[in-house]
N, C-alpha and C. Protein backbone atom coordinates (compact mmCIF):
# COMPACT_ATOMS: atom_id res chain seq x y z
N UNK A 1 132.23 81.71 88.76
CA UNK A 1 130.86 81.23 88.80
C UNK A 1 130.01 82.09 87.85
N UNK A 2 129.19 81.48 86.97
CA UNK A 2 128.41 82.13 86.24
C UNK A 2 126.66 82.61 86.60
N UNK A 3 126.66 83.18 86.17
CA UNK A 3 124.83 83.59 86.27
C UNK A 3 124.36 82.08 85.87
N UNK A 4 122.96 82.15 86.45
CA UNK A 4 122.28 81.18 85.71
C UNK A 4 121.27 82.04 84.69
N UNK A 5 120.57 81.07 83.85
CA UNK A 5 119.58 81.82 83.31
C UNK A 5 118.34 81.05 83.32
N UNK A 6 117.12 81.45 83.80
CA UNK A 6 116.37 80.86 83.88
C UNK A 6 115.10 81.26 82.55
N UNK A 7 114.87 80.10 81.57
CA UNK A 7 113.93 80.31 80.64
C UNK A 7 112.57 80.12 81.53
N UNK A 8 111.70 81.08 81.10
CA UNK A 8 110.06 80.89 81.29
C UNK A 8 109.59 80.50 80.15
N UNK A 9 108.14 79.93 79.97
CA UNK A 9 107.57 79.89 79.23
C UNK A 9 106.39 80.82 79.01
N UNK A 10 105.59 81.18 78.17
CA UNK A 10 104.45 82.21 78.40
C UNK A 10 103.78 81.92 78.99
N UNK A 11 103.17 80.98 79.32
CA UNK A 11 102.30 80.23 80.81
C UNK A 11 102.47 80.90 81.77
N UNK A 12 103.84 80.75 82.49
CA UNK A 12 104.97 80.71 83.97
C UNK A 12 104.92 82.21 83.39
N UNK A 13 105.01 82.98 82.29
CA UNK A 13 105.25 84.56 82.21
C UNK A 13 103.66 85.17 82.50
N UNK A 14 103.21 84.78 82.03
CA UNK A 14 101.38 85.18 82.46
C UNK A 14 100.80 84.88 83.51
N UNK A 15 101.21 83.80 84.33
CA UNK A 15 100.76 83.60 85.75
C UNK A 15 101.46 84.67 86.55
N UNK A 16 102.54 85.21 86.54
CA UNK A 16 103.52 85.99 87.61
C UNK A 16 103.17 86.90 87.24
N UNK A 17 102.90 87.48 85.84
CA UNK A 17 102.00 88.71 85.43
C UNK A 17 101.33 89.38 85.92
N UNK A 18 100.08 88.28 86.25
CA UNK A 18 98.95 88.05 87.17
C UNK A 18 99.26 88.20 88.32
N UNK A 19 99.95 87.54 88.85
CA UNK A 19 100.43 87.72 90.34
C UNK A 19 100.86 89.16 91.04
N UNK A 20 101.67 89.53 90.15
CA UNK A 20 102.24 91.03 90.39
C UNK A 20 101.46 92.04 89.94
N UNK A 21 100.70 91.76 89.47
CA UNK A 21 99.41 92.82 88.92
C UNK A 21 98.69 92.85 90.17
N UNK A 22 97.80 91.91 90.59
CA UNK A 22 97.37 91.51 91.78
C UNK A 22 97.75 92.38 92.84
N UNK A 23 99.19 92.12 93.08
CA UNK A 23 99.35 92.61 94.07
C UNK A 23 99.58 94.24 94.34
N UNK A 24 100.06 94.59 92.92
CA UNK A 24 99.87 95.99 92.79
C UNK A 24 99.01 96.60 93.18
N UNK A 25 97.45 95.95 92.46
CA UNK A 25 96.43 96.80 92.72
C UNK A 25 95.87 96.65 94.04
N UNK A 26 96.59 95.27 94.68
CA UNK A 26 95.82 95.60 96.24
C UNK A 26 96.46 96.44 97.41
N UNK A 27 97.92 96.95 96.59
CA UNK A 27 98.69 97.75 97.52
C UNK A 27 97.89 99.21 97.26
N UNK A 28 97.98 99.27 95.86
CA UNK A 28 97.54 101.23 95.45
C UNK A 28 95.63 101.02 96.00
N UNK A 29 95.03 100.12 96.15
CA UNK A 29 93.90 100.31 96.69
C UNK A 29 93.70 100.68 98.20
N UNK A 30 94.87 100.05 99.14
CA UNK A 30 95.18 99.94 99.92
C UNK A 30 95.56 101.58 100.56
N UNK A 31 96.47 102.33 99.42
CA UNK A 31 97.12 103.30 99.64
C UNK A 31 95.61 104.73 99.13
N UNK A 32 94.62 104.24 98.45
CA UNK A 32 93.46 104.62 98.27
C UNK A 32 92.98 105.11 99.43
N UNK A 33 92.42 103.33 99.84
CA UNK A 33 91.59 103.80 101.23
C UNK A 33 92.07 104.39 102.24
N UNK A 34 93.53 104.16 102.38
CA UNK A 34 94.21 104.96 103.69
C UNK A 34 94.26 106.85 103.85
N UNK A 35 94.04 107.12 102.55
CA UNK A 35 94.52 108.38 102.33
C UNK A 35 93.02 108.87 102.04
N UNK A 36 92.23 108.37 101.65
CA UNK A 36 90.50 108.69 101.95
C UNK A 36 89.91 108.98 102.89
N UNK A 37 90.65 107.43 104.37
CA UNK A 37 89.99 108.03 105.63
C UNK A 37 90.97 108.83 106.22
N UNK A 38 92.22 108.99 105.52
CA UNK A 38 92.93 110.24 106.58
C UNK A 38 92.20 111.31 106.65
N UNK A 39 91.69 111.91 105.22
CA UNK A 39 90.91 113.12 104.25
C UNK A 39 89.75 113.05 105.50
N UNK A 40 89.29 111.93 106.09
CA UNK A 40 88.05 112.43 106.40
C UNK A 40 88.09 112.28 108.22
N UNK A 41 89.46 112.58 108.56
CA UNK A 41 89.88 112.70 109.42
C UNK A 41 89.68 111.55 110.64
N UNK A 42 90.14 110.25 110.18
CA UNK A 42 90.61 109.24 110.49
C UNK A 42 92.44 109.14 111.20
N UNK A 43 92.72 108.36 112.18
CA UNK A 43 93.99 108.16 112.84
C UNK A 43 94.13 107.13 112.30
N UNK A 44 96.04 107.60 111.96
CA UNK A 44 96.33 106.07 111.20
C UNK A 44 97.44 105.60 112.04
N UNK A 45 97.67 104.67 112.59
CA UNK A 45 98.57 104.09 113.79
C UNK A 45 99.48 102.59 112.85
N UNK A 46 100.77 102.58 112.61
CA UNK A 46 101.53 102.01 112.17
C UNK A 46 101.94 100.82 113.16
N UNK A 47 101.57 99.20 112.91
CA UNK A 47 102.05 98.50 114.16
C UNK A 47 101.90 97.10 113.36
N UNK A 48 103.00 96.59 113.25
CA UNK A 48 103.63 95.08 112.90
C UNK A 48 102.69 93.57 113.76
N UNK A 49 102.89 92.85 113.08
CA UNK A 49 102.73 91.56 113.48
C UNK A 49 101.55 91.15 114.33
N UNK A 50 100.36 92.03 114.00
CA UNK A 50 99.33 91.81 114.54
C UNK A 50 98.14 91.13 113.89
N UNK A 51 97.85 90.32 114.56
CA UNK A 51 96.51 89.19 114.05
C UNK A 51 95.51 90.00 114.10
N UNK A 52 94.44 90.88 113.07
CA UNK A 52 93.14 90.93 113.46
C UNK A 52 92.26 89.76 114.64
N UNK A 53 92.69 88.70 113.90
CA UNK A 53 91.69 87.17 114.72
C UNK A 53 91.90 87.60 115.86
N UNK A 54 93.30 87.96 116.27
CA UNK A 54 93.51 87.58 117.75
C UNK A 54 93.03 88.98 118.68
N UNK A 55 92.88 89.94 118.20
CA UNK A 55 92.81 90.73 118.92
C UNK A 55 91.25 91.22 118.44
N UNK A 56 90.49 90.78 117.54
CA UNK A 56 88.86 90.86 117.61
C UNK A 56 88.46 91.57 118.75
N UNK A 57 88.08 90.38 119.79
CA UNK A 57 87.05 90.44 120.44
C UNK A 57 87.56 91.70 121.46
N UNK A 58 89.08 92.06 121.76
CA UNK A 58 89.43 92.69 122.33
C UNK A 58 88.67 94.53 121.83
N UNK A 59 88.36 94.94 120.28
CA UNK A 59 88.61 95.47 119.67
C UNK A 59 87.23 96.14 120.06
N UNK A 60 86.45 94.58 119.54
CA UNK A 60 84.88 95.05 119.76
C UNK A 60 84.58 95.61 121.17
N UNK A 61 85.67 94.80 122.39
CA UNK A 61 85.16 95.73 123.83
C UNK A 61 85.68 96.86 123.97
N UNK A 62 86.77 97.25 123.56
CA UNK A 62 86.94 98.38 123.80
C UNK A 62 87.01 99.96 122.67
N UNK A 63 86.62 99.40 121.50
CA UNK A 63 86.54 100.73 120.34
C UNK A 63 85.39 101.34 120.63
N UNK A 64 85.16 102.79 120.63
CA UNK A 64 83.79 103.66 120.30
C UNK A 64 83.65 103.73 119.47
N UNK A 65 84.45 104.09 118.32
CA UNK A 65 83.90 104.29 117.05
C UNK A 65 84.90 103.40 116.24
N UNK A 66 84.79 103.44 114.86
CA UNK A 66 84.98 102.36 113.75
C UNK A 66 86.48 102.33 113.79
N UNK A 67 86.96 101.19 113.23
CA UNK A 67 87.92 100.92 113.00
C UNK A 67 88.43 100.13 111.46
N UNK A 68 89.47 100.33 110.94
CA UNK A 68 90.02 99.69 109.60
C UNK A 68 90.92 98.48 110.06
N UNK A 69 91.60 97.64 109.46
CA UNK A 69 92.99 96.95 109.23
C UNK A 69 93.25 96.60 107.98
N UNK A 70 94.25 97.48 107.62
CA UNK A 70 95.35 97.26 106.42
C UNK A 70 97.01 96.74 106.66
N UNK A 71 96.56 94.98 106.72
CA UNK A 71 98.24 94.61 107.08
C UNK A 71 98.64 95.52 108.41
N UNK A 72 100.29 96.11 108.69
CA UNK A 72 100.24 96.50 109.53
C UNK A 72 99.65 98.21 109.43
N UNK A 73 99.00 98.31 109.08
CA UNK A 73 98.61 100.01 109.04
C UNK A 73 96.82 99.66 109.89
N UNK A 74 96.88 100.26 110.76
CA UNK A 74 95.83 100.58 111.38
C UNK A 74 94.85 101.69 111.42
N UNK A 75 93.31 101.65 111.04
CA UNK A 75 92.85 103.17 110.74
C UNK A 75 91.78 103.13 111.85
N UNK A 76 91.36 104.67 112.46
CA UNK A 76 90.59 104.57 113.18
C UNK A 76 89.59 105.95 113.25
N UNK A 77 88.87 105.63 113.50
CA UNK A 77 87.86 106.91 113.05
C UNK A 77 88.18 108.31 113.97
N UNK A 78 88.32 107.71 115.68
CA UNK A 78 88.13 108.06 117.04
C UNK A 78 89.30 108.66 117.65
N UNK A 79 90.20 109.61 117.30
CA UNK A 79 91.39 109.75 117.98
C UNK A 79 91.95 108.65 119.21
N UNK A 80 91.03 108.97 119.99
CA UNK A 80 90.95 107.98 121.59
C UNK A 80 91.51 106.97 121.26
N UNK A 81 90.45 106.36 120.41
CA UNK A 81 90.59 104.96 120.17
C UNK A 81 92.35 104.52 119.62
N UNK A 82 92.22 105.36 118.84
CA UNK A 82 94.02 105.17 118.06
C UNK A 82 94.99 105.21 119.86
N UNK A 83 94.50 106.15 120.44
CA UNK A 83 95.67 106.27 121.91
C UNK A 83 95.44 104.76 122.51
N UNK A 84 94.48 104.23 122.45
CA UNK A 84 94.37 103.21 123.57
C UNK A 84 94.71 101.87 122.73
N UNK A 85 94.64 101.91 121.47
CA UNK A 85 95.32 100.86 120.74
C UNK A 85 96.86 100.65 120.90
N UNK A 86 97.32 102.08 120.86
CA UNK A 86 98.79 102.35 120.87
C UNK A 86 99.32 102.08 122.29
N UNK A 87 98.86 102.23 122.86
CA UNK A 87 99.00 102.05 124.50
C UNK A 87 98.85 100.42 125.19
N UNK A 88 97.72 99.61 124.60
CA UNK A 88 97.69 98.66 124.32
C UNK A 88 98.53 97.81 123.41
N UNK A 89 98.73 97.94 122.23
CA UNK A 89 99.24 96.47 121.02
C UNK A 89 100.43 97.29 120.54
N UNK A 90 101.21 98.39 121.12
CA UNK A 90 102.24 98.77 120.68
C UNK A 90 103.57 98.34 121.55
């Protein structure tokens, strides 16, 4: 069985360009802000497959102080707050 080879055109090469550029910069921005609010002594709590939507209103009753969401990386201003998240949605 042989390789295939797939021709692009510069179009299809400049759109994926784009695409992967994109996504670069929203990962290293990502990796920006996380390491900004660590610096300013923020909790960062690691946790999969969680809906902001769904867990909102939960968030607003029970956080004291501020909170981030980056995908699954969670930031939180409040130590506490990081324990009772973890205790909760972990």
């Amino acid at each position: 069985m042989q390789d295939e080879v797939v021709v692009m055109d510069a179009d299809m090469a400049d759109e994926l360009s784009r695409i992967l550029q994109a996504e670069i910069d929203r990962e290293f921005i990502t990796m920006v802000r996380v390491n900004q609010l660590l610096s300013d002594g923020w909790t960062k709590v690691e946790v999969s497959d969680i809906d902001p939507d769904d867990i909102g209103p939960w968030l607003q009753e029970n956080m004291q102080g501020d909170w981030r969401a980056f995908v699954s990386c969670w930031m939180f201003e409040l130590a506490d707050d990081a324990t009772l998240f973890i205790l909760r949605w972990s």
